[in-house]
Structure formats: C-alpha cells, structure tokens
PDB file of N, CA and C in Angstrom:
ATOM      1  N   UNK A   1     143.842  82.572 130.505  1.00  0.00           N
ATOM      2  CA  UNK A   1     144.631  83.079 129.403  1.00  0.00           C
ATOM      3  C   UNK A   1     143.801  83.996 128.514  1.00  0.00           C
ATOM      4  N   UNK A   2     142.454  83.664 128.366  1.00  0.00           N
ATOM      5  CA  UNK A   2     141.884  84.723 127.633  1.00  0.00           C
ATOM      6  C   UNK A   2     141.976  85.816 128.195  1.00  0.00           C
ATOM      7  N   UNK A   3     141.606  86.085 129.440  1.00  0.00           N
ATOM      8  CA  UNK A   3     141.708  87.389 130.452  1.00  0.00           C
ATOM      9  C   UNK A   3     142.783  88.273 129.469  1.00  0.00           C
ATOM     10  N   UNK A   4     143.795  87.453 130.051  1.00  0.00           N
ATOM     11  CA  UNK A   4     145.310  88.657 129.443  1.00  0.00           C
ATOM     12  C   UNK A   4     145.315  88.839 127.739  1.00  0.00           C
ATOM     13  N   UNK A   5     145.011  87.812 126.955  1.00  0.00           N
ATOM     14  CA  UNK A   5     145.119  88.322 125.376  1.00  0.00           C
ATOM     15  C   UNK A   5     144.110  89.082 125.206  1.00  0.00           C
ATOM     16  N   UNK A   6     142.840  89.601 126.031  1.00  0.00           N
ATOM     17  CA  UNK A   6     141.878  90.539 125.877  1.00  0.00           C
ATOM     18  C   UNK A   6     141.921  91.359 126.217  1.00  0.00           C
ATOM     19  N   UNK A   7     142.780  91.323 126.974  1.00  0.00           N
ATOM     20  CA  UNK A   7     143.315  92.853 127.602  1.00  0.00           C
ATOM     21  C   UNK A   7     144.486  93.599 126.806  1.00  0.00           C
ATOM     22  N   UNK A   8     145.508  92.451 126.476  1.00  0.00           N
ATOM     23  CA  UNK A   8     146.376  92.872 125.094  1.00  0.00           C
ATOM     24  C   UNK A   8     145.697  93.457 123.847  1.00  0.00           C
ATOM     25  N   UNK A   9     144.974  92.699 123.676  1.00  0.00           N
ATOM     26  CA  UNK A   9     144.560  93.274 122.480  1.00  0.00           C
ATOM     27  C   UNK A   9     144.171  94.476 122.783  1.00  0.00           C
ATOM     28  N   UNK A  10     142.700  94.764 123.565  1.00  0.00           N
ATOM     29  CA  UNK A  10     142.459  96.242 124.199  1.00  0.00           C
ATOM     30  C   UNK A  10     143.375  97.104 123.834  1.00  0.00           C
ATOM     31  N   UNK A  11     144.764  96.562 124.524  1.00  0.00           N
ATOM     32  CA  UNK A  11     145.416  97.826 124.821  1.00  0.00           C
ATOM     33  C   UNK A  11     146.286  98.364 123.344  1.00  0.00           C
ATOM     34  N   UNK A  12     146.523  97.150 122.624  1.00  0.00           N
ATOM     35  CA  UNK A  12     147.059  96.960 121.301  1.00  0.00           C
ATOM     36  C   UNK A  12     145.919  97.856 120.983  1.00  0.00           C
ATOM     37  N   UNK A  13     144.788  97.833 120.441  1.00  0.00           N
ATOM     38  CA  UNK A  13     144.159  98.330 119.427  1.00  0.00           C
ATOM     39  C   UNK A  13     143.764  99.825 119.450  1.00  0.00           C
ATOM     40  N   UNK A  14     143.903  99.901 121.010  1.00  0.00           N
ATOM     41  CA  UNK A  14     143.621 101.450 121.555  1.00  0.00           C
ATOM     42  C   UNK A  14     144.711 102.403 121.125  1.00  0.00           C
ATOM     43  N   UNK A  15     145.617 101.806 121.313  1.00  0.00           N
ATOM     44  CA  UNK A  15     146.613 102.924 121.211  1.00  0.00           C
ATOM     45  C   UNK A  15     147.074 102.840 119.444  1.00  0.00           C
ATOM     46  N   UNK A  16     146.438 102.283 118.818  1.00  0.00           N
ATOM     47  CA  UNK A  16     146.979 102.783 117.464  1.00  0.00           C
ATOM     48  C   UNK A  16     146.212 103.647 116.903  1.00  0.00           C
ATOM     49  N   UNK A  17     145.919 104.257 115.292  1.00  0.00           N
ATOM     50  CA  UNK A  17     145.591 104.775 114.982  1.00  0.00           C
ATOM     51  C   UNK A  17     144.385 104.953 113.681  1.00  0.00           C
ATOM     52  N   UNK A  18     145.137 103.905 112.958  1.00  0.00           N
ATOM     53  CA  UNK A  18     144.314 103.297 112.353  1.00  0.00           C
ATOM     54  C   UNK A  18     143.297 102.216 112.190  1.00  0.00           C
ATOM     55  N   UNK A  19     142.133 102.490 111.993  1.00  0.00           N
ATOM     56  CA  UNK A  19     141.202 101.436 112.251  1.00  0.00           C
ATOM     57  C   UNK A  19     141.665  99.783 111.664  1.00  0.00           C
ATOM     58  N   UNK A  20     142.133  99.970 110.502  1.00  0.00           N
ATOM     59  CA  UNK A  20     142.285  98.603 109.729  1.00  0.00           C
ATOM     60  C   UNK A  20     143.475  98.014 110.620  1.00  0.00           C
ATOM     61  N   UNK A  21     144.835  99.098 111.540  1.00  0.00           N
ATOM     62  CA  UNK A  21     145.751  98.502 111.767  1.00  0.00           C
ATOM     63  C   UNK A  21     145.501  98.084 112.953  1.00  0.00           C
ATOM     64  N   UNK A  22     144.293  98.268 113.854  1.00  0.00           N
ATOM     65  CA  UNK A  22     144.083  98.604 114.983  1.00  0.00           C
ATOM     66  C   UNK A  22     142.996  96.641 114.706  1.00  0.00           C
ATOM     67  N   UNK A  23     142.446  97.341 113.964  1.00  0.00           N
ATOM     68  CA  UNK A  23     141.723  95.493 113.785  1.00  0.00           C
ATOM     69  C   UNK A  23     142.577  94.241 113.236  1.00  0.00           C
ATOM     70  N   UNK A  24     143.546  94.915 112.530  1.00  0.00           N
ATOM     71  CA  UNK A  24     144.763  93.705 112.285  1.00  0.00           C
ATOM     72  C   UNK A  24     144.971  93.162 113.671  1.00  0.00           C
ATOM     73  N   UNK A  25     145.518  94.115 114.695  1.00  0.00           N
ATOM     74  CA  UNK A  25     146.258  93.900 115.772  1.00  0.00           C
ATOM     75  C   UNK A  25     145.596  92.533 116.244  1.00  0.00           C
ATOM     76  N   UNK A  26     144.157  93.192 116.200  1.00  0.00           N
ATOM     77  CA  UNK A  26     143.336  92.474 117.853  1.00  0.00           C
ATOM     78  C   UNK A  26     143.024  91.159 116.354  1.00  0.00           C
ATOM     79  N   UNK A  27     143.196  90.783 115.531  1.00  0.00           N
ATOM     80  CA  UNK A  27     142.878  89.266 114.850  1.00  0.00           C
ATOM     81  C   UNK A  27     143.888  89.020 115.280  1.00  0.00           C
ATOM     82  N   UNK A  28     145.270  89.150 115.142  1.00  0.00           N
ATOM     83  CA  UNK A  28     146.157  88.776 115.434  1.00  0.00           C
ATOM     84  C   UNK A  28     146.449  88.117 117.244  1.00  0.00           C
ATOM     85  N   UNK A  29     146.175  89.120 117.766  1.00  0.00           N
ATOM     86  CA  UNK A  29     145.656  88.589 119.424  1.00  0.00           C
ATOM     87  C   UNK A  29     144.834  87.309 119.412  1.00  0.00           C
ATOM     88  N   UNK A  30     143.882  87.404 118.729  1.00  0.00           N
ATOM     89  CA  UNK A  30     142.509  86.635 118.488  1.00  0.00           C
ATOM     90  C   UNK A  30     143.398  85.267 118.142  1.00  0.00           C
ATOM     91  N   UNK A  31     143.784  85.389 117.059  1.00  0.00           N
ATOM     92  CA  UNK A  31     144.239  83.865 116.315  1.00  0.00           C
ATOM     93  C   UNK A  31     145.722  83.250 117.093  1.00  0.00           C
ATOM     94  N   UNK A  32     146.344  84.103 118.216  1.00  0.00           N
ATOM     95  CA  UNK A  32     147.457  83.813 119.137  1.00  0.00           C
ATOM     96  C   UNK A  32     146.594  82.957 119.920  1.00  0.00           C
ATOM     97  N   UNK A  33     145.497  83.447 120.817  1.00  0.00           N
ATOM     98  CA  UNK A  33     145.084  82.499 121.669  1.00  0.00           C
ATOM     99  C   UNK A  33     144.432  81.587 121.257  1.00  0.00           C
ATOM    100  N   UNK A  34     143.871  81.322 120.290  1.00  0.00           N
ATOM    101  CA  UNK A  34     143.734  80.228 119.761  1.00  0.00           C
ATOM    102  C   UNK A  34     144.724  79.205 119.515  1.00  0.00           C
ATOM    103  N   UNK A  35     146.364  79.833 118.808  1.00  0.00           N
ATOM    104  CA  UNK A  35     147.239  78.542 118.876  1.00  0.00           C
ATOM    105  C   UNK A  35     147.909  78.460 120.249  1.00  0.00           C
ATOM    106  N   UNK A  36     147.787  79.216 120.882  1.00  0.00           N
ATOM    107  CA  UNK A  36     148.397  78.684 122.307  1.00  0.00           C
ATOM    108  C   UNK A  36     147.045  78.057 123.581  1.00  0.00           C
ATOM    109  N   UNK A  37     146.293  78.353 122.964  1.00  0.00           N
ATOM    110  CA  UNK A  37     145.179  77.662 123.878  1.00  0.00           C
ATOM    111  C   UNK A  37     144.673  76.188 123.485  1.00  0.00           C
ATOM    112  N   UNK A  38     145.335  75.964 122.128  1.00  0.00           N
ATOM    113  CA  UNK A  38     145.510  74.997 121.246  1.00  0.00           C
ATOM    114  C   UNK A  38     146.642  73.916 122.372  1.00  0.00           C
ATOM    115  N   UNK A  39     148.348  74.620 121.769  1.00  0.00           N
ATOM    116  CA  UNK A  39     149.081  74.283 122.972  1.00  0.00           C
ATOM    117  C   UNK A  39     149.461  73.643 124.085  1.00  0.00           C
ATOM    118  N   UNK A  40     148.269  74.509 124.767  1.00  0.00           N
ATOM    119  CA  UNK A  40     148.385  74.535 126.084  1.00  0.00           C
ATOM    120  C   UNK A  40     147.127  73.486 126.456  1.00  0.00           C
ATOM    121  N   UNK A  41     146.110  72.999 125.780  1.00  0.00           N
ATOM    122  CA  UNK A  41     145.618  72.346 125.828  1.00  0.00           C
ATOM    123  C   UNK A  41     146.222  70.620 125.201  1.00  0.00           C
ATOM    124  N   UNK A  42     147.340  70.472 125.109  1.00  0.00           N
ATOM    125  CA  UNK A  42     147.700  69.258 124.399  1.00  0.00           C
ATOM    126  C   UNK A  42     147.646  69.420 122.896  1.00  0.00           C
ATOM    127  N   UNK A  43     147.029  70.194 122.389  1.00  0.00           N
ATOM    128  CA  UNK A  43     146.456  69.746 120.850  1.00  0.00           C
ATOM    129  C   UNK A  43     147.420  70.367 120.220  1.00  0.00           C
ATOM    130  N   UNK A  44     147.438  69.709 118.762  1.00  0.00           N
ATOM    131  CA  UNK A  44     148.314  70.446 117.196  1.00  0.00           C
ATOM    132  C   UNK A  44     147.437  71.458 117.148  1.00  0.00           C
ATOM    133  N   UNK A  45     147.849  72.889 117.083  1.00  0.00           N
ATOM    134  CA  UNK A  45     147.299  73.869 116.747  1.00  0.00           C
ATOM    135  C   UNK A  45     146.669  73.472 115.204  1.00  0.00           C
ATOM    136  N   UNK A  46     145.347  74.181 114.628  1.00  0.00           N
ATOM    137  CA  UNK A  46     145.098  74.197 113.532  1.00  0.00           C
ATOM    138  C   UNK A  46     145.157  74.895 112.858  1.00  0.00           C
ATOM    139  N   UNK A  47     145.879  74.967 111.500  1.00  0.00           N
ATOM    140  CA  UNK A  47     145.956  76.646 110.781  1.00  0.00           C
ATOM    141  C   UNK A  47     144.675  77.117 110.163  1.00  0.00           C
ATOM    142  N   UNK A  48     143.251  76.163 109.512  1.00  0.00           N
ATOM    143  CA  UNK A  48     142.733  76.556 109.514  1.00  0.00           C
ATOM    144  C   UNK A  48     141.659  77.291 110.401  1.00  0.00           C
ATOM    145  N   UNK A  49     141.758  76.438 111.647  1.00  0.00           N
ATOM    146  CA  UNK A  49     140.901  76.938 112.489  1.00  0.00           C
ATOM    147  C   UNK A  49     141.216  78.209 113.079  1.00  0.00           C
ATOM    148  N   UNK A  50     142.736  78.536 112.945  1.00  0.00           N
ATOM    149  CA  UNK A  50     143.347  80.005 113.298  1.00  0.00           C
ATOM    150  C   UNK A  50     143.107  81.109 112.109  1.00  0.00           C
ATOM    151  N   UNK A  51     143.139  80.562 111.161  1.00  0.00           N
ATOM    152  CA  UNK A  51     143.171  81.526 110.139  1.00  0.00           C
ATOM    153  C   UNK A  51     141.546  81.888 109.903  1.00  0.00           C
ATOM    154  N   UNK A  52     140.316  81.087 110.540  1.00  0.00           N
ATOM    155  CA  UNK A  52     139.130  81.574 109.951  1.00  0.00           C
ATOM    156  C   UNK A  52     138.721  82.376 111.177  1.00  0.00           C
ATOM    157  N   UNK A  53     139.386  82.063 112.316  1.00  0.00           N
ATOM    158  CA  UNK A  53     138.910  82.884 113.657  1.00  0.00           C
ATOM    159  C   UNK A  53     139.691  84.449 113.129  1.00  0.00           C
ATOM    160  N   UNK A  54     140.438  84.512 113.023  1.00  0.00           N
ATOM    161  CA  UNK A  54     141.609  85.639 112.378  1.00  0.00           C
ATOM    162  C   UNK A  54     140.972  86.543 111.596  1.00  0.00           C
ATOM    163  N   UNK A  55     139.866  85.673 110.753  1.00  0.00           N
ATOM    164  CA  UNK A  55     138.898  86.459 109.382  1.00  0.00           C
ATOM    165  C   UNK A  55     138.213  87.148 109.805  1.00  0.00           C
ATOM    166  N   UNK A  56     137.329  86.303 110.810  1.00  0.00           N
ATOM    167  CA  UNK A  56     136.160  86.553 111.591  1.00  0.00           C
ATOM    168  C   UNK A  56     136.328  87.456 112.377  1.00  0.00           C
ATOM    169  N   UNK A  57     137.473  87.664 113.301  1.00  0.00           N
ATOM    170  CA  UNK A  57     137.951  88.911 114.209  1.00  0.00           C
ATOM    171  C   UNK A  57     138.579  90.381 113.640  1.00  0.00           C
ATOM    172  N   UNK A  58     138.642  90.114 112.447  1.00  0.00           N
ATOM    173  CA  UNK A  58     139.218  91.050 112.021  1.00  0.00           C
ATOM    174  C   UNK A  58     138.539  92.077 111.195  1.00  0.00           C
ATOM    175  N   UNK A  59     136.835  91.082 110.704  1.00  0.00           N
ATOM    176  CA  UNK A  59     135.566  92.078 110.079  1.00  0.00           C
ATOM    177  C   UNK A  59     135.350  92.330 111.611  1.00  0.00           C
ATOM    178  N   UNK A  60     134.972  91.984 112.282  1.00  0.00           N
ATOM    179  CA  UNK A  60     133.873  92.574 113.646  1.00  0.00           C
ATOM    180  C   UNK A  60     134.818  93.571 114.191  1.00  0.00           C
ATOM    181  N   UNK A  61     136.271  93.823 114.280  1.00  0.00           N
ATOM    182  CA  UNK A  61     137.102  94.891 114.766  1.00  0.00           C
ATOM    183  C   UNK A  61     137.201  95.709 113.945  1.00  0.00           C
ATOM    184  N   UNK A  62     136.952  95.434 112.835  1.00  0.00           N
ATOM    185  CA  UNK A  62     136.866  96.701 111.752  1.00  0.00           C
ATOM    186  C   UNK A  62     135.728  97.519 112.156  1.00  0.00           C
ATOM    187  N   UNK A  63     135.138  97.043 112.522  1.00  0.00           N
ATOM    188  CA  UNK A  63     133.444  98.034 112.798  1.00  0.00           C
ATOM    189  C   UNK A  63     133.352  98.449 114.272  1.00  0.00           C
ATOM    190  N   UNK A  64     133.908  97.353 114.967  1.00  0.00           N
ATOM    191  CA  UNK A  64     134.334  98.212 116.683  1.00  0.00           C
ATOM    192  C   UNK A  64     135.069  99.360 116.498  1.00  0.00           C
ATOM    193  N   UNK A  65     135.967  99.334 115.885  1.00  0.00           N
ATOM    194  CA  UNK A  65     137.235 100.321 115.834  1.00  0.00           C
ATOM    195  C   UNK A  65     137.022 102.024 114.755  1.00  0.00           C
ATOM    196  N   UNK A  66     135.511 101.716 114.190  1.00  0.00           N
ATOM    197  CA  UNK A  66     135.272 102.740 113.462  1.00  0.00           C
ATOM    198  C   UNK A  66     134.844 103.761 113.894  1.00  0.00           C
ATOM    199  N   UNK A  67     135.905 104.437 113.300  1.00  0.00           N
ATOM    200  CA  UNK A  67     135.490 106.200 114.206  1.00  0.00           C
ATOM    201  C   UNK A  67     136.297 106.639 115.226  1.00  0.00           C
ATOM    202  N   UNK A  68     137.695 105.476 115.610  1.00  0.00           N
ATOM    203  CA  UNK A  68     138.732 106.024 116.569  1.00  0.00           C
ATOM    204  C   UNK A  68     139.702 107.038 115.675  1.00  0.00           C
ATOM    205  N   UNK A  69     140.086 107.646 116.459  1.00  0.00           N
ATOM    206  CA  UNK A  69     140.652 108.872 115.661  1.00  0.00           C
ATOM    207  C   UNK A  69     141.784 109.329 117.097  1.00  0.00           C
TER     208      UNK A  69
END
C-alpha cells in the first residue's frame, strides 16, 4: 500500500503548481496511509499520530517542492 500512495502523491504533487499546494497534497497522501494502514492493520486510527505525520510531511515537501514552476 505504500507503493501506490507514493506514487499518488508523486503524481498529485507534480502536476500542481504551487509549492505550498503541491506539499499540502503529498501530507495529505502521507496522513491517508497512515489511517488506512492503521485500518487495515486492525487498529483505531490515531488522530494524533496522523496529524503530526501530516506536520512533518508537509515541512519536508515544502522544501522538495521548491523551485517547481
């Protein structure tokens, strides 16, 4: 399952335009597989544990994504 939300995201973040909307995207990818890998593993998804992976993915894609144009 990671395979494919990493490739979503990829393709999510590539084709937009803006850096900030382009790093929204891929946290958003980021903090999906977390509650479905949550899920899919038996477990109650956690909101905090989604929401700090979400934080965390979304500074480091800000700085991947700098300079797409």
């Amino acid at each position: 399952m990671g395979q494919i939300c990493s490739f979503c995201q990829f393709f999510c973040a590539e084709t937009l335009l803006n850096t900030d909307a382009a790093a929204y995207t891929w946290a958003l990818g980021e903090g999906a597989c977390v509650y479905f890998g949550d899920l899919m593993g038996g477990k109650k998804p956690d909101p905090q544990k989604i929401q700090s992976v979400m934080q965390e993915a979304f500074q480091s894609a800000k700085e991947r994504f700098k300079g797409i144009k």
